[in-house]
N, C-alpha and C. Protein backbone atom coordinates (compact mmCIF):
# COMPACT_ATOMS: atom_id res chain seq x y z
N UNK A 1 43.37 193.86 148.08
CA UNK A 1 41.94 194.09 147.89
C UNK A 1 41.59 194.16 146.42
N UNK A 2 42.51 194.81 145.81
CA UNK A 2 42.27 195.01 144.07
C UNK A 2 42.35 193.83 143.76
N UNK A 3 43.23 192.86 143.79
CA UNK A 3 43.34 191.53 143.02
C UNK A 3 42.35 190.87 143.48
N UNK A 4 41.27 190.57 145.05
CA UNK A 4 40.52 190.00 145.17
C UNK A 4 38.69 190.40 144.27
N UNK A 5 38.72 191.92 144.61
CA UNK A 5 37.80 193.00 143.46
C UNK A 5 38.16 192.32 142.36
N UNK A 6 39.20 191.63 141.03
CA UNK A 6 39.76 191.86 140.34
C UNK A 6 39.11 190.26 139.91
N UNK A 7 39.20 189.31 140.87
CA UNK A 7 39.48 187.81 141.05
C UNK A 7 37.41 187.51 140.97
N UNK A 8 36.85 188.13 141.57
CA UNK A 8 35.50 188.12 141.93
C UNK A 8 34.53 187.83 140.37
N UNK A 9 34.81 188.55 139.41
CA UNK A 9 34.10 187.82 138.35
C UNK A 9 34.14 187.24 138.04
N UNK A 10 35.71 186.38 138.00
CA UNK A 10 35.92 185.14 137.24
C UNK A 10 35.26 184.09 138.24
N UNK A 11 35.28 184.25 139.16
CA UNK A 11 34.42 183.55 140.49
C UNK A 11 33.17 182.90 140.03
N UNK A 12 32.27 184.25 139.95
CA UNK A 12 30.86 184.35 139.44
C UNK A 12 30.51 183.55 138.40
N UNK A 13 31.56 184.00 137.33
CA UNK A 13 31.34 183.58 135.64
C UNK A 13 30.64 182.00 135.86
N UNK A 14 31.25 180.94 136.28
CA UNK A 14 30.60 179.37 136.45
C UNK A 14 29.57 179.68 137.00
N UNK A 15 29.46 179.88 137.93
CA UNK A 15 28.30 179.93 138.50
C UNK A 15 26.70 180.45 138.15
N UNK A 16 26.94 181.28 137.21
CA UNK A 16 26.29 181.91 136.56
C UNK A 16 25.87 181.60 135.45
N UNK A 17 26.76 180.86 134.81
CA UNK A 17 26.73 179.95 133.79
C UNK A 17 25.85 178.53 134.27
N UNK A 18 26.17 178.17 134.78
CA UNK A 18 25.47 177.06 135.65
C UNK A 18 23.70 177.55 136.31
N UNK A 19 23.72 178.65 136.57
CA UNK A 19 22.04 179.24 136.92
C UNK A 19 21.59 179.06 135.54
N UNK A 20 22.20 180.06 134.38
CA UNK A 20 21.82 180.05 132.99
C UNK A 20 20.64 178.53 132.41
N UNK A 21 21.86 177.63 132.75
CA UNK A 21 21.87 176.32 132.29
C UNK A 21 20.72 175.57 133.05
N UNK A 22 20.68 175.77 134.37
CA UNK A 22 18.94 175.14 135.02
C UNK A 22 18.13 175.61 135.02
N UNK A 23 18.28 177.07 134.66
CA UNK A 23 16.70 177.92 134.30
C UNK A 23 17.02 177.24 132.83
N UNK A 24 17.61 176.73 131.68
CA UNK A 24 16.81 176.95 130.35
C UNK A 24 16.36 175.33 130.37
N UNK A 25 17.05 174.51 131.16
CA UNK A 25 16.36 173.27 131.45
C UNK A 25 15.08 173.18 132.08
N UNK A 26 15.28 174.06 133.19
CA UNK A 26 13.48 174.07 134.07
C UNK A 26 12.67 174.63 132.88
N UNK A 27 12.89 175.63 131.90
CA UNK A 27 12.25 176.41 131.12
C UNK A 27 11.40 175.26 130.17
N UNK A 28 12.51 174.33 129.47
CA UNK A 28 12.65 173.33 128.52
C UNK A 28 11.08 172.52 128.77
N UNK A 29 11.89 171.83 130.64
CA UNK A 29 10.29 171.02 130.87
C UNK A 29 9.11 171.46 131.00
N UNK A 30 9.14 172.78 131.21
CA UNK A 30 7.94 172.97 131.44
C UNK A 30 7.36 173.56 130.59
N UNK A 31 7.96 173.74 129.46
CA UNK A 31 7.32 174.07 128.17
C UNK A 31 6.87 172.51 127.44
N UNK A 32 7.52 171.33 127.61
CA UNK A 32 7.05 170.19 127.44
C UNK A 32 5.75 169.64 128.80
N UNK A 33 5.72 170.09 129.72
CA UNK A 33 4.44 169.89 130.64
C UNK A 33 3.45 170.45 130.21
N UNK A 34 3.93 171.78 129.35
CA UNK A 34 2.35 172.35 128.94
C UNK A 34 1.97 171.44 127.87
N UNK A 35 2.67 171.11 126.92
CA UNK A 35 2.33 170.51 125.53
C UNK A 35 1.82 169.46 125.80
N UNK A 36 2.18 168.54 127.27
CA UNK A 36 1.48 167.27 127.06
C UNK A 36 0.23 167.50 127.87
N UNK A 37 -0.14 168.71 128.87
CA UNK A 37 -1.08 169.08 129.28
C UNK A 37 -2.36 169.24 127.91
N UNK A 38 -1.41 170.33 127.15
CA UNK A 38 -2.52 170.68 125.64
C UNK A 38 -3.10 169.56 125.15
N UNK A 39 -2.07 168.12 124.21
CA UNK A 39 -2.63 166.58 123.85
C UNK A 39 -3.84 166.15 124.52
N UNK A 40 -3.36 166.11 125.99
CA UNK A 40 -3.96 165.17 127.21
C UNK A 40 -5.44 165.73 126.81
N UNK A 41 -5.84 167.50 126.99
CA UNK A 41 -6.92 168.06 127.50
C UNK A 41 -7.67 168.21 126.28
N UNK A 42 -6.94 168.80 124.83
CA UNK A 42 -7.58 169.34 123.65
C UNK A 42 -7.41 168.31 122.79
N UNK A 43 -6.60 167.67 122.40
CA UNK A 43 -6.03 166.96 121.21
C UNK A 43 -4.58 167.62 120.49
N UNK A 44 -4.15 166.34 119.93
CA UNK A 44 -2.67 166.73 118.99
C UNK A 44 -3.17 168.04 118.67
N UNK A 45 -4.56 167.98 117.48
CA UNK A 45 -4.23 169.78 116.79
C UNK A 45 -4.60 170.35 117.36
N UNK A 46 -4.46 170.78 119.06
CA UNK A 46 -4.39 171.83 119.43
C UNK A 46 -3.29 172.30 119.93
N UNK A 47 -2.32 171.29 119.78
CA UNK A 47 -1.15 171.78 119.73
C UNK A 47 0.10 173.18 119.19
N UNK A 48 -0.30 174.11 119.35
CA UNK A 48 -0.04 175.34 118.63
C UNK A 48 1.28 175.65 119.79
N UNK A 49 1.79 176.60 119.03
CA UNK A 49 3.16 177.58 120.12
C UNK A 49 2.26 178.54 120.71
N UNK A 50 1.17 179.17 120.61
CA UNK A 50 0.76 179.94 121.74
C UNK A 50 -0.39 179.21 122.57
N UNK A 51 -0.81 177.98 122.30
CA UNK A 51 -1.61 177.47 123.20
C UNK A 51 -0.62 177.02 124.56
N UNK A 52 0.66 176.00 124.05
CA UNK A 52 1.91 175.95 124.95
C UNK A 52 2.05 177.03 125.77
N UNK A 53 2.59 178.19 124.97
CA UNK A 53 3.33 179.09 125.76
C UNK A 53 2.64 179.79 126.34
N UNK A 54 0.60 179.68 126.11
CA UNK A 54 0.11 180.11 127.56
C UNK A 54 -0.05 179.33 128.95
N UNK A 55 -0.16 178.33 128.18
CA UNK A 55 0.17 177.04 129.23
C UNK A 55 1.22 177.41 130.20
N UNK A 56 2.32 177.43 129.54
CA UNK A 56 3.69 177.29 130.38
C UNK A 56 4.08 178.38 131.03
N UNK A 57 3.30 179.46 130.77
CA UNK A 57 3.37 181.01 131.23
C UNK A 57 4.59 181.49 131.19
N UNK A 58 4.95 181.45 129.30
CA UNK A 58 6.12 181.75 128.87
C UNK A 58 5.81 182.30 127.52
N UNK A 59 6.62 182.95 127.05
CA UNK A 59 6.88 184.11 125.61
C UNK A 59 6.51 183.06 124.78
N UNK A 60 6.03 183.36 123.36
CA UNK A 60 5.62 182.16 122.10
C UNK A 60 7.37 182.14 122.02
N UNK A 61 8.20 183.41 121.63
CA UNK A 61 9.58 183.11 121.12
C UNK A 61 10.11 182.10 122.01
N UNK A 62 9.62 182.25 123.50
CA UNK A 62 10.51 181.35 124.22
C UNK A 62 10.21 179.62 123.83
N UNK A 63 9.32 179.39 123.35
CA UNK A 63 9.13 178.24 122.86
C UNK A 63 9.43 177.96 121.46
N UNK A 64 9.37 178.77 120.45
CA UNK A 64 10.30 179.07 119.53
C UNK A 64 11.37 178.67 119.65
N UNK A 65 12.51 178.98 120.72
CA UNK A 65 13.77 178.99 120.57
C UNK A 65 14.27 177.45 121.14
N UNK A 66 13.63 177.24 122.01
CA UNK A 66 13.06 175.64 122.22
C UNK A 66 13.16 174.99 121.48
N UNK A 67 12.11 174.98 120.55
CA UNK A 67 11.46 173.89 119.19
C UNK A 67 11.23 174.76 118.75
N UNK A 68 12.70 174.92 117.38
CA UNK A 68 12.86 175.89 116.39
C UNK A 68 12.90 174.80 114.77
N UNK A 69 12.28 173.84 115.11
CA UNK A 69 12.09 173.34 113.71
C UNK A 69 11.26 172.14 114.27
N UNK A 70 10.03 172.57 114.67
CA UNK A 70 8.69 171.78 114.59
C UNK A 70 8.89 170.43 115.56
N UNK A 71 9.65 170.35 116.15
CA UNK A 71 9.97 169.11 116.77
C UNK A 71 9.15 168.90 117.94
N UNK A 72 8.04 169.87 118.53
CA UNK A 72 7.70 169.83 119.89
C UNK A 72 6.89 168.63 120.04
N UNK A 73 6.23 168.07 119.05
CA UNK A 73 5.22 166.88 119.11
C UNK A 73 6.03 165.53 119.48
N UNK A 74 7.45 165.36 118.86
CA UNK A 74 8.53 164.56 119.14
C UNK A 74 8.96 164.52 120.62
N UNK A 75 9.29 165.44 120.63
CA UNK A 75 9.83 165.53 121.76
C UNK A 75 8.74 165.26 123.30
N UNK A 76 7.33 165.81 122.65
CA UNK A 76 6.59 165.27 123.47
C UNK A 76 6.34 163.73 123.86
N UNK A 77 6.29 163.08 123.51
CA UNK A 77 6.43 161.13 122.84
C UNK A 77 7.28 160.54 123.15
N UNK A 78 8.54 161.37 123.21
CA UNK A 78 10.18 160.93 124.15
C UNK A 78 9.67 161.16 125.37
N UNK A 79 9.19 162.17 126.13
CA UNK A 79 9.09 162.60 127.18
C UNK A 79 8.08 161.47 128.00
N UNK A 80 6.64 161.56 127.04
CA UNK A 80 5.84 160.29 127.43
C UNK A 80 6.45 159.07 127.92
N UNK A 81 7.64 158.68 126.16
CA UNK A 81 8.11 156.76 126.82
C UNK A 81 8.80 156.90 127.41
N UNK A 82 9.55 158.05 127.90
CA UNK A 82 10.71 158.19 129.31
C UNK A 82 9.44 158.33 130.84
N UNK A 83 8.05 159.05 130.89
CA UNK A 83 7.78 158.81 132.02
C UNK A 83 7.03 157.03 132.57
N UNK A 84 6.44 157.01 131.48
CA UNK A 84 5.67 156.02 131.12
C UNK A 84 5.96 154.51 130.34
N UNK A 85 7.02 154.52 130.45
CA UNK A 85 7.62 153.13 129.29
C UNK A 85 7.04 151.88 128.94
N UNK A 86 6.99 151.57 127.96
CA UNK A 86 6.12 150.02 127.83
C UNK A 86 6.74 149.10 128.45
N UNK A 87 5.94 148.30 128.88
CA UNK A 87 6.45 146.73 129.86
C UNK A 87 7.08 146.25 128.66
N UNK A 88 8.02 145.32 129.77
CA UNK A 88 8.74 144.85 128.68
C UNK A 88 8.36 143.29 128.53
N UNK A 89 8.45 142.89 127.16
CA UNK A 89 7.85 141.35 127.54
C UNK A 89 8.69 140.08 127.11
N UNK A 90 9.75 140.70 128.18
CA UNK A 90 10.59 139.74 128.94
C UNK A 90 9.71 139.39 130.32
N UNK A 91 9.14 140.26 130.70
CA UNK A 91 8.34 139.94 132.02
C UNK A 91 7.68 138.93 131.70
N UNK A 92 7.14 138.47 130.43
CA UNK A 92 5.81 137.74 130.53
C UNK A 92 6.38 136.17 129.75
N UNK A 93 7.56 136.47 128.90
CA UNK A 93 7.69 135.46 127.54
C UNK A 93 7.99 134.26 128.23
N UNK A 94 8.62 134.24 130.12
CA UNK A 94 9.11 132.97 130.43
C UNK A 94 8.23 131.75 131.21
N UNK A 95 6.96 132.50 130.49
CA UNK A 95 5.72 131.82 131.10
C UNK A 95 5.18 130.63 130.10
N UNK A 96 5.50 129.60 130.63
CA UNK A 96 4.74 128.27 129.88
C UNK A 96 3.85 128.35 128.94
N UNK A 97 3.03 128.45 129.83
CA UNK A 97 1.34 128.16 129.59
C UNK A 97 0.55 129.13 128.44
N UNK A 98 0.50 129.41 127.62
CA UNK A 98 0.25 130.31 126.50
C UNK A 98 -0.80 131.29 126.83
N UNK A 99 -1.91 131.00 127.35
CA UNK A 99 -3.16 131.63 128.22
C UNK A 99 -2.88 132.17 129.42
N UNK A 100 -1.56 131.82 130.17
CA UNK A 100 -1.51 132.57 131.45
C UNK A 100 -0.65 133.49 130.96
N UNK A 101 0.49 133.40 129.68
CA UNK A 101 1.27 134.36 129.43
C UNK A 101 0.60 135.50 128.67
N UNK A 102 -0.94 135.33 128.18
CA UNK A 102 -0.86 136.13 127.38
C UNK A 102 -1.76 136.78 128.58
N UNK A 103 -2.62 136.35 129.31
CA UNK A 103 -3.12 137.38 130.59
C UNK A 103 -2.33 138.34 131.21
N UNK A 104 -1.24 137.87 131.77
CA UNK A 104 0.00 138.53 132.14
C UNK A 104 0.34 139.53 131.06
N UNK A 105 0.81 139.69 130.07
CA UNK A 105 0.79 140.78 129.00
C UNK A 105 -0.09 141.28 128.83
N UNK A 106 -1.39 140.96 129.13
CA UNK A 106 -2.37 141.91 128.71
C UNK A 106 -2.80 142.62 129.79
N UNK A 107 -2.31 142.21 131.01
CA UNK A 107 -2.43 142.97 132.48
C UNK A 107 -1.58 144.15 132.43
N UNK A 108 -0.37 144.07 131.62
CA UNK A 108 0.70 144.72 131.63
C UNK A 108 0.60 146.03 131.01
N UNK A 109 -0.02 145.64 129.37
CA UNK A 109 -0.29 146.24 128.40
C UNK A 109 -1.47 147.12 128.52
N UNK A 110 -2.76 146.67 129.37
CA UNK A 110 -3.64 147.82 129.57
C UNK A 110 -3.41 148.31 131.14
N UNK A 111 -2.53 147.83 131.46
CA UNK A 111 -2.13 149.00 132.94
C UNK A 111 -1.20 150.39 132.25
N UNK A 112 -0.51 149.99 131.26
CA UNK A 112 0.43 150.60 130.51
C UNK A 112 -0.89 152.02 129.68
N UNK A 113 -1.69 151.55 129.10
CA UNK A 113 -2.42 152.03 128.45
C UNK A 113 -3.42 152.81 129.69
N UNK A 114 -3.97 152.62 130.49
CA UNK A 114 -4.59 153.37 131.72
C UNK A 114 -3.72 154.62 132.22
N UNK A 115 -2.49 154.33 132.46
CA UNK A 115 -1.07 154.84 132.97
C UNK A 115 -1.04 156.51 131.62
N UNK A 116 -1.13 156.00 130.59
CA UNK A 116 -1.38 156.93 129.57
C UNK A 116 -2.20 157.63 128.80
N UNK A 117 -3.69 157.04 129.21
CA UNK A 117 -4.91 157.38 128.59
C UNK A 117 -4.86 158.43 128.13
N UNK A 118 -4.80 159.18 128.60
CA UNK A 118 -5.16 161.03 128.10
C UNK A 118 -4.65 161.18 126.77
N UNK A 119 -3.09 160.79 126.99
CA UNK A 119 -2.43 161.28 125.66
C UNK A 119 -2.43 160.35 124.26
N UNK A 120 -2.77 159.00 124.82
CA UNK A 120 -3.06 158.18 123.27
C UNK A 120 -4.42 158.11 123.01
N UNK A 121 -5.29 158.59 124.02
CA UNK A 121 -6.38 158.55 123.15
C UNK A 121 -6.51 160.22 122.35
N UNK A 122 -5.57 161.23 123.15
CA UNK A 122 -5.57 162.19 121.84
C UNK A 122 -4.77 161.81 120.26
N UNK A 123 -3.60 161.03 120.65
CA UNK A 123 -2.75 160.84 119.54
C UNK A 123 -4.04 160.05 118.54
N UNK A 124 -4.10 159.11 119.45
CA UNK A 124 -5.32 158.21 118.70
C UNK A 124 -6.24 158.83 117.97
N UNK A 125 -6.99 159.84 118.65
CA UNK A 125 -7.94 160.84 117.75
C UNK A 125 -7.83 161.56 116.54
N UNK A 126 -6.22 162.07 116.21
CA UNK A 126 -5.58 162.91 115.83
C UNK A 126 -5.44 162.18 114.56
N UNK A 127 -5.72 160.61 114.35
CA UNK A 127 -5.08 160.06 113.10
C UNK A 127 -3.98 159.06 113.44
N UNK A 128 -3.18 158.98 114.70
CA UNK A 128 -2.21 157.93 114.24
C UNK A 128 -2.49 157.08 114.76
N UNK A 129 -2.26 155.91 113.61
CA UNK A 129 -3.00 154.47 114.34
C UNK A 129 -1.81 153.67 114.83
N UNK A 130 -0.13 154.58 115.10
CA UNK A 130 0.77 153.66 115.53
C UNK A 130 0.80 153.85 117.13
N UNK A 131 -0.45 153.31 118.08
CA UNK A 131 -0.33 153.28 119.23
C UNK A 131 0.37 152.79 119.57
N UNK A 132 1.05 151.74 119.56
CA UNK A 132 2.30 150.75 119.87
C UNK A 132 3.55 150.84 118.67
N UNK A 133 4.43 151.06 118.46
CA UNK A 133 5.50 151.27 117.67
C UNK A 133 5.79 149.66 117.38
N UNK A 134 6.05 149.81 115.94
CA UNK A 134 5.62 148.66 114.94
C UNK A 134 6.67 147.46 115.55
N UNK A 135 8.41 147.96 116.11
CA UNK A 135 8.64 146.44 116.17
C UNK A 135 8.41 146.31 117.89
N UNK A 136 7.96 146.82 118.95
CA UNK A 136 7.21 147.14 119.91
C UNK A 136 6.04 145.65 119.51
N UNK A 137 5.35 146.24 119.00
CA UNK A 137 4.31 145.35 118.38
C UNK A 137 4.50 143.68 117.99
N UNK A 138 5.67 143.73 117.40
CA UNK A 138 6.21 142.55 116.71
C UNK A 138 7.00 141.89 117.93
N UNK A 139 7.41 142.51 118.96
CA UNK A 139 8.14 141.58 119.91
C UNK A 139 6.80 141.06 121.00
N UNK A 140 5.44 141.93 121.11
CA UNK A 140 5.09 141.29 122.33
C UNK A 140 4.22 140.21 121.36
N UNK A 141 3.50 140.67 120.64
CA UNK A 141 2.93 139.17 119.39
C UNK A 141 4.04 138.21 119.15
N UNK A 142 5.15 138.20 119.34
CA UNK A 142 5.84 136.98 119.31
C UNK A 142 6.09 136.37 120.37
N UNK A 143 5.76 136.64 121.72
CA UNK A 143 5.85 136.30 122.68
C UNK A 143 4.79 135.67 122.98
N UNK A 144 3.01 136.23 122.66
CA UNK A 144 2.13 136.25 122.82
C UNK A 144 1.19 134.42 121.93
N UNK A 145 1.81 134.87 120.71
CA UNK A 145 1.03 134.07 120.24
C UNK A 145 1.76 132.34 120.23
N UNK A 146 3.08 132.49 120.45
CA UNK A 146 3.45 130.62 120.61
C UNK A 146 3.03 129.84 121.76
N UNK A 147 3.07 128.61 121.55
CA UNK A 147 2.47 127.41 122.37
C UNK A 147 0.91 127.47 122.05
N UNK A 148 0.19 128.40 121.40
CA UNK A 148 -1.38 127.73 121.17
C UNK A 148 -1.30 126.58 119.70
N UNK A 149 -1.56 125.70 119.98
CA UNK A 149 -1.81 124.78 119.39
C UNK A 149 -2.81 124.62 118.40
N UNK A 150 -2.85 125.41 117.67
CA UNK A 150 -3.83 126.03 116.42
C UNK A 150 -3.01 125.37 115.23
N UNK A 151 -3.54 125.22 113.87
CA UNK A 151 -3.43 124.71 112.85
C UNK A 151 -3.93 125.05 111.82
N UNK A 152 -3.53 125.55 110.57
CA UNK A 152 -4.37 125.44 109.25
C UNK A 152 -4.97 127.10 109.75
N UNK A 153 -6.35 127.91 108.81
CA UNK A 153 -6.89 128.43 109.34
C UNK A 153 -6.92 129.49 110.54
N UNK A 154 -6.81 128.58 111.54
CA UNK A 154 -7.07 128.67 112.49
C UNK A 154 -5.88 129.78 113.00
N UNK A 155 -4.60 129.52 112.35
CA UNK A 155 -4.01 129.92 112.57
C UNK A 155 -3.87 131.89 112.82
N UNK A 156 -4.85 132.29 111.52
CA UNK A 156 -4.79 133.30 110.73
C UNK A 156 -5.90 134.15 111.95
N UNK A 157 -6.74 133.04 112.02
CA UNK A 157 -7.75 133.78 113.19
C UNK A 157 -7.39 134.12 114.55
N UNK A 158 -6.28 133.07 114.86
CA UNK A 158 -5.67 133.24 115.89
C UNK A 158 -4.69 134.23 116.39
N UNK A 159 -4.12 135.02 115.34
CA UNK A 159 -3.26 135.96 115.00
C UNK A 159 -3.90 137.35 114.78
N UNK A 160 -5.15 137.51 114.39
CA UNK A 160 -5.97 138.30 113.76
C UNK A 160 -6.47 138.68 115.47
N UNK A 161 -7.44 137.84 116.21
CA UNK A 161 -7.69 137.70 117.69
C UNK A 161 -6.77 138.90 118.67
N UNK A 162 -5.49 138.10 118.45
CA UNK A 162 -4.61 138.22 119.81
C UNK A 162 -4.13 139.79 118.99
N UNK A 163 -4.09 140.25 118.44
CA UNK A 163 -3.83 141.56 117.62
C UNK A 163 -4.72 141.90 118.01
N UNK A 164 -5.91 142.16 117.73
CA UNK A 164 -7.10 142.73 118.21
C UNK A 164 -7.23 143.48 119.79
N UNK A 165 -6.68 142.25 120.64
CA UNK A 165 -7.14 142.07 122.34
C UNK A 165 -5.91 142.99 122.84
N UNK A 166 -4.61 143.42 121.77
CA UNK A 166 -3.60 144.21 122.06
C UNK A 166 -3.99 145.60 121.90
N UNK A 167 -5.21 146.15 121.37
CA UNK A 167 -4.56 147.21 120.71
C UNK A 167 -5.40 148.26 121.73
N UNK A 168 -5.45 149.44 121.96
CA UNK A 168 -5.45 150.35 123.07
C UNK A 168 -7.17 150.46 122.54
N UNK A 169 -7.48 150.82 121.13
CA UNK A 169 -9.42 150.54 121.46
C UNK A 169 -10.09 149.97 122.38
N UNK A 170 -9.49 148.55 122.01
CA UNK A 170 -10.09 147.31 122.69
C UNK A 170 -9.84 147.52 123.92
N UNK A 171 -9.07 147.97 124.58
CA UNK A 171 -9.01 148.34 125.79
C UNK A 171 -10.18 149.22 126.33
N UNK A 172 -9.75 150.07 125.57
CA UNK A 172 -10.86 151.04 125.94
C UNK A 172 -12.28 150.78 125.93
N UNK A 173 -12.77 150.08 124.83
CA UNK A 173 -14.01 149.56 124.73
C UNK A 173 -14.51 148.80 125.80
N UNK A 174 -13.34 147.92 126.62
CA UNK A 174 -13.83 147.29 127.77
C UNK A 174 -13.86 147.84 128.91
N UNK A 175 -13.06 148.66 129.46
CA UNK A 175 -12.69 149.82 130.40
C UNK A 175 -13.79 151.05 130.16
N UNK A 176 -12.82 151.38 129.88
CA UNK A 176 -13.58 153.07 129.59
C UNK A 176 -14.83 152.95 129.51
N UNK A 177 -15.52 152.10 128.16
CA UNK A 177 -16.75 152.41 127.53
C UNK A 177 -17.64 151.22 128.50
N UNK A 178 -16.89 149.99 128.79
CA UNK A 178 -17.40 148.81 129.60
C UNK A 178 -17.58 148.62 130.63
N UNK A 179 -16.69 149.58 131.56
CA UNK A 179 -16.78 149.32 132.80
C UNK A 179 -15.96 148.55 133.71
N UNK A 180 -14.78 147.61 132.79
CA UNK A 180 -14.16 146.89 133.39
C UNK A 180 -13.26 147.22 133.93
N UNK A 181 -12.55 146.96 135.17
CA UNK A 181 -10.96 147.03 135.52
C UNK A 181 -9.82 146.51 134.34
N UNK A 182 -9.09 146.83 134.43
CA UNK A 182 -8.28 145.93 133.69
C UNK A 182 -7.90 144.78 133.82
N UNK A 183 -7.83 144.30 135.34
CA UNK A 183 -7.76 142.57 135.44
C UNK A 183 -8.89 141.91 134.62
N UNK A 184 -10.03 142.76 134.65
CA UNK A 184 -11.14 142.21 134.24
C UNK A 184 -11.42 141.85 133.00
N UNK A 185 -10.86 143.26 132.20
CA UNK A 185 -10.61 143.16 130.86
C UNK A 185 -9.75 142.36 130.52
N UNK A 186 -8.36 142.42 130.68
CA UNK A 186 -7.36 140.98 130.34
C UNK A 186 -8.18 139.79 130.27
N UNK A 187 -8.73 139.42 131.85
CA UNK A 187 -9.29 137.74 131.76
C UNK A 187 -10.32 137.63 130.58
N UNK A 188 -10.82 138.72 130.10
CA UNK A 188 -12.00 138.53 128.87
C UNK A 188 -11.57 138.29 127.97
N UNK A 189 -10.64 139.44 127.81
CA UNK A 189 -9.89 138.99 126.34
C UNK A 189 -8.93 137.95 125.86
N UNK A 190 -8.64 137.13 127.31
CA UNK A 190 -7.47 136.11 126.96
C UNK A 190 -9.04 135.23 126.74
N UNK A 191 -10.18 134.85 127.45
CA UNK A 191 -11.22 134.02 126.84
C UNK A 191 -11.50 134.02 125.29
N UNK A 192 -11.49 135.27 125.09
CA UNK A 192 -11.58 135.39 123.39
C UNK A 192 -10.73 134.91 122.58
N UNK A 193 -9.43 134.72 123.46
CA UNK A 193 -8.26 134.24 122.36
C UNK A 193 -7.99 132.85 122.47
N UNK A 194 -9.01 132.04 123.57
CA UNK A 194 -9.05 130.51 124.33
C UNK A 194 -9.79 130.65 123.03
N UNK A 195 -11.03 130.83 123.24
CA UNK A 195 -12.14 130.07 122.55
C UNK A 195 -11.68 130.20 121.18
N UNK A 196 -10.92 130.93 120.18
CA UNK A 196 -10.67 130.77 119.24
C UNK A 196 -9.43 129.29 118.89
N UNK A 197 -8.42 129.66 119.93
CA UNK A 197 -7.85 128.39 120.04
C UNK A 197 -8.17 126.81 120.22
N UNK A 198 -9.29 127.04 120.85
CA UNK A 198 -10.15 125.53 121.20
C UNK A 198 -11.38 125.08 120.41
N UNK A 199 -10.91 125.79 119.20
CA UNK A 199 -12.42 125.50 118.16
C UNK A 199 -11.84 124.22 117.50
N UNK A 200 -12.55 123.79 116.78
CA UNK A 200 -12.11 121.98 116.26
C UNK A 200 -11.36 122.40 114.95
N UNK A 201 -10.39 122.18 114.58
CA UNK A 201 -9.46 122.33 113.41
C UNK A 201 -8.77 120.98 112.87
């Protein structure tokens, strides 16, 4: 009986260790659910440790000990492109036709942007104009803009355009502020990037 009395903590010890370890993980997310709750509802600067940690209906230290060197805004943004990830545009690049590929990406890109609204139009508010991460940016414009048959000029406008019809405003301006679906919006904006292509050069 003594050696089993004796045997019984070391038992416990994992196990206990292991509770430890999914309460400070459950703790973790849901101190990141409040923060992207705070973005979504107030904006980036309302991002504070006690706006969170009333959120999360947890101690300021406990978020402190969390994000003990300012990292919570980071970590919020990981959390975002892990629920939410950008299409990838491999989906779209093996498409011929330059106008149907770039509809297709732009179906992609403001479903992507709908999917996230809350929190980039706070980031957006807040000052940062890197809604799309720069080589993010550079892979779907390279996908986007070959096979139009532009020249000279034309070129610069054409590039200037299809940048434009990417970027989460323009979305919004047609959606949000316009009224459109997003199929709706895509087919508009790939017209905007026709008619620039089909001007006489």
């Amino acid at each position: 009986m003594a050696a089993n009395e004796e045997s019984a903590p070391e038992t416990r010890r994992p196990y206990e260790k292991r509770r430890r370890a999914e309460h400070e993980r459950a703790t973790h997310r849901k101190i990141l659910d409040a923060a992207l709750s705070v973005i979504a509802e107030s904006g980036a600067a309302a991002l504070t440790i006690s706006a969170v940690a009333r959120r999360a209906g947890v101690q300021r230290l406990t978020v402190y000990r969390h994000f003990p060197d300012d990292s919570l805004l980071d970590a919020c943004a990981s959390l975002q492109a892990e629920r939410h990830p950008l299409p990838d545009p491999a989906e779209w690049a093996a498409i011929a036709d330059p106008e149907r590929r770039l509809r297709k990406a732009l179906r992609r890109i403001y479903s992507h942007y709908r999917e996230s609204a809350g929190y980039l139009a706070a980031i957006h508010g807040a000052g940062n104009s890197t809604i799309l991460p720069d080589d993010y940016l550079e892979s779907v414009m390279a996908t986007v803009i070959a096979g139009w048959k532009v020249r000279g000029k034309h070129e610069a406008l054409l590039d200037a355009t299809l940048q434009h019809v990417i970027r989460f405003e323009t979305w919004r301006s047609l959606t949000t502020d316009g009224g459109l679906d997003d199929r709706a919006g895509a087919r508009l904006a790939t017209r905007w990037v026709r008619a620039i292509a089909r001007k006489p050069h």
